[in-house]
C-alpha atoms as a PDB file:
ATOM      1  CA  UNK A   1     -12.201  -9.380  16.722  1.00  0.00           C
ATOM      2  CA  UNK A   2     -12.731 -12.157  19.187  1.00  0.00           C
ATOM      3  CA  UNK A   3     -10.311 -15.499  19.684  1.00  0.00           C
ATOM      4  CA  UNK A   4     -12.808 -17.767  17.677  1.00  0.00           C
ATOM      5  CA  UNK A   5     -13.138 -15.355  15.306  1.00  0.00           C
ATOM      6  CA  UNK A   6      -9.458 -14.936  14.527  1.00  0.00           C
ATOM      7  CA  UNK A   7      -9.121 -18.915  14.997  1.00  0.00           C
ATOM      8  CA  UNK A   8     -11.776 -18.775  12.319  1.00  0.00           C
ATOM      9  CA  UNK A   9     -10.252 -16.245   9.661  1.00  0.00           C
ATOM     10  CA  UNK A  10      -6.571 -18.695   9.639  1.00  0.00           C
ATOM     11  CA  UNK A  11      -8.755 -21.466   8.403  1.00  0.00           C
ATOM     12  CA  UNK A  12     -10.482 -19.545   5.917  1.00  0.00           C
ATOM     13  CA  UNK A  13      -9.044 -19.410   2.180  1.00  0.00           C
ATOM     14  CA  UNK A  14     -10.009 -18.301  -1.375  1.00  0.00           C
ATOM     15  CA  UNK A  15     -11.899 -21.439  -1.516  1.00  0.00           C
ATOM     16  CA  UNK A  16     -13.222 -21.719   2.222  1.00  0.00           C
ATOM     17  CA  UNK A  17     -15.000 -19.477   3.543  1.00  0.00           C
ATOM     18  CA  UNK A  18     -17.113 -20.375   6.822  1.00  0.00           C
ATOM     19  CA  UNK A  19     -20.910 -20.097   7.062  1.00  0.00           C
ATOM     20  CA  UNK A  20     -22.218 -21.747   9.331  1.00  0.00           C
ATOM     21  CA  UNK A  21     -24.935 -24.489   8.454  1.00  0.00           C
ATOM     22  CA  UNK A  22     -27.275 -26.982  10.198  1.00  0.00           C
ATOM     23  CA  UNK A  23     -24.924 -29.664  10.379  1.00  0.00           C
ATOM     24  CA  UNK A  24     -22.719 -27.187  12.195  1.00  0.00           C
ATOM     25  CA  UNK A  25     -24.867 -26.073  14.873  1.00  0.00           C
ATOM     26  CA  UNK A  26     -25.468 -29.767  15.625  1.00  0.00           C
ATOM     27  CA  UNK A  27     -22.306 -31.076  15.528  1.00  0.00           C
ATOM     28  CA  UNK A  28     -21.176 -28.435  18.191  1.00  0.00           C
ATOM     29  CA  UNK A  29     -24.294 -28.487  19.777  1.00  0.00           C
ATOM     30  CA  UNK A  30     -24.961 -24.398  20.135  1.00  0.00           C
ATOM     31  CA  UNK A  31     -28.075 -22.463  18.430  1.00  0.00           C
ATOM     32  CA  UNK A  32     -27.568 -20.087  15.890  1.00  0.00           C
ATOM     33  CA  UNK A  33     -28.696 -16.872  18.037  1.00  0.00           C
ATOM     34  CA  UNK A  34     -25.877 -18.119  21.018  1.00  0.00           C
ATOM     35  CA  UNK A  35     -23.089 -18.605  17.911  1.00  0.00           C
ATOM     36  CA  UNK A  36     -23.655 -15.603  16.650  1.00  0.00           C
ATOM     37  CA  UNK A  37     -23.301 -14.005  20.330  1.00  0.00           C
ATOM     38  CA  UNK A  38     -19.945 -15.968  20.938  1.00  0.00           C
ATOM     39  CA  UNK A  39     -19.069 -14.879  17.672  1.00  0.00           C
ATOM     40  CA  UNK A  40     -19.166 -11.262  18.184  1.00  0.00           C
ATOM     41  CA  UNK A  41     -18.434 -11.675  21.828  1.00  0.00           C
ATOM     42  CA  UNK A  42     -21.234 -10.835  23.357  1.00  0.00           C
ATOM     43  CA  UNK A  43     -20.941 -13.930  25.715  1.00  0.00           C
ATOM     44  CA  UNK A  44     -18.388 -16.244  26.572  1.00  0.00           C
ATOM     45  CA  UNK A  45     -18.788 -20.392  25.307  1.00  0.00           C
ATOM     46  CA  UNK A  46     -18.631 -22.273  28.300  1.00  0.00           C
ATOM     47  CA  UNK A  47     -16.337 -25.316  28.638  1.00  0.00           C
ATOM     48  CA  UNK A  48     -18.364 -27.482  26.584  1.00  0.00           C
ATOM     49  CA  UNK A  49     -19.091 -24.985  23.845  1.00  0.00           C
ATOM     50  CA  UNK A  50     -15.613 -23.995  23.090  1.00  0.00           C
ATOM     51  CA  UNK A  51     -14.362 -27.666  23.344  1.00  0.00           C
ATOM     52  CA  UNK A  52     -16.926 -28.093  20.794  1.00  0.00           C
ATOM     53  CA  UNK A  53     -15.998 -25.688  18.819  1.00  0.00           C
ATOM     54  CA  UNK A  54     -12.256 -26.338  19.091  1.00  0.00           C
ATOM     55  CA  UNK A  55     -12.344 -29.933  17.924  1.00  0.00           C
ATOM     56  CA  UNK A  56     -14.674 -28.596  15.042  1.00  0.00           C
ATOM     57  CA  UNK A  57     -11.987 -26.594  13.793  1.00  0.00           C
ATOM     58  CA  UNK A  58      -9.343 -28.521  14.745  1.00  0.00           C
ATOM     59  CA  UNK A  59      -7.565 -26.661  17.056  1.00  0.00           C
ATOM     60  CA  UNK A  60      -6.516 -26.901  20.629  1.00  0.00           C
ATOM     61  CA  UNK A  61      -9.243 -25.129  23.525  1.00  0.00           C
ATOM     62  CA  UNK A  62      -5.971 -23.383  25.181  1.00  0.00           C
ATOM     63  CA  UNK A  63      -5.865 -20.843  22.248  1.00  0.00           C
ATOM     64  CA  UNK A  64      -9.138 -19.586  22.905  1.00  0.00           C
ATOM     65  CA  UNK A  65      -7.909 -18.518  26.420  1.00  0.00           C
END
């Protein structure tokens, strides 16, 4: 399982459970193809992508190094 994944899971609840949606892939400003690549970690976000992603879920970029 990858950082963001993890990161992802200790957000998640019995009444949360992330999907991402349009409004997501705007707000952090990545595709749905290159999420799902991060994601599984195929590729690695750059800079921009996992500050994106960090302030999305509220959670400082260091812990996805």
């Amino acid at each position: 399982m990858t950082k963001i994944a993890e990161i992802i899971k200790t957000k998640e609840h019995k009444c949360f459970v992330f999907k991402p949606t349009a409004e997501f892939y705007s707000i952090v400003g990545i595709n749905n193809r290159r999420w799902a690549q991060i994601y599984r970690g195929e590729i690695a976000p750059t800079l921009p992508e996992a500050k994106a992603i960090a302030d999305y879920f509220e959670f400082d970029v260091t812990e996805l190094l």
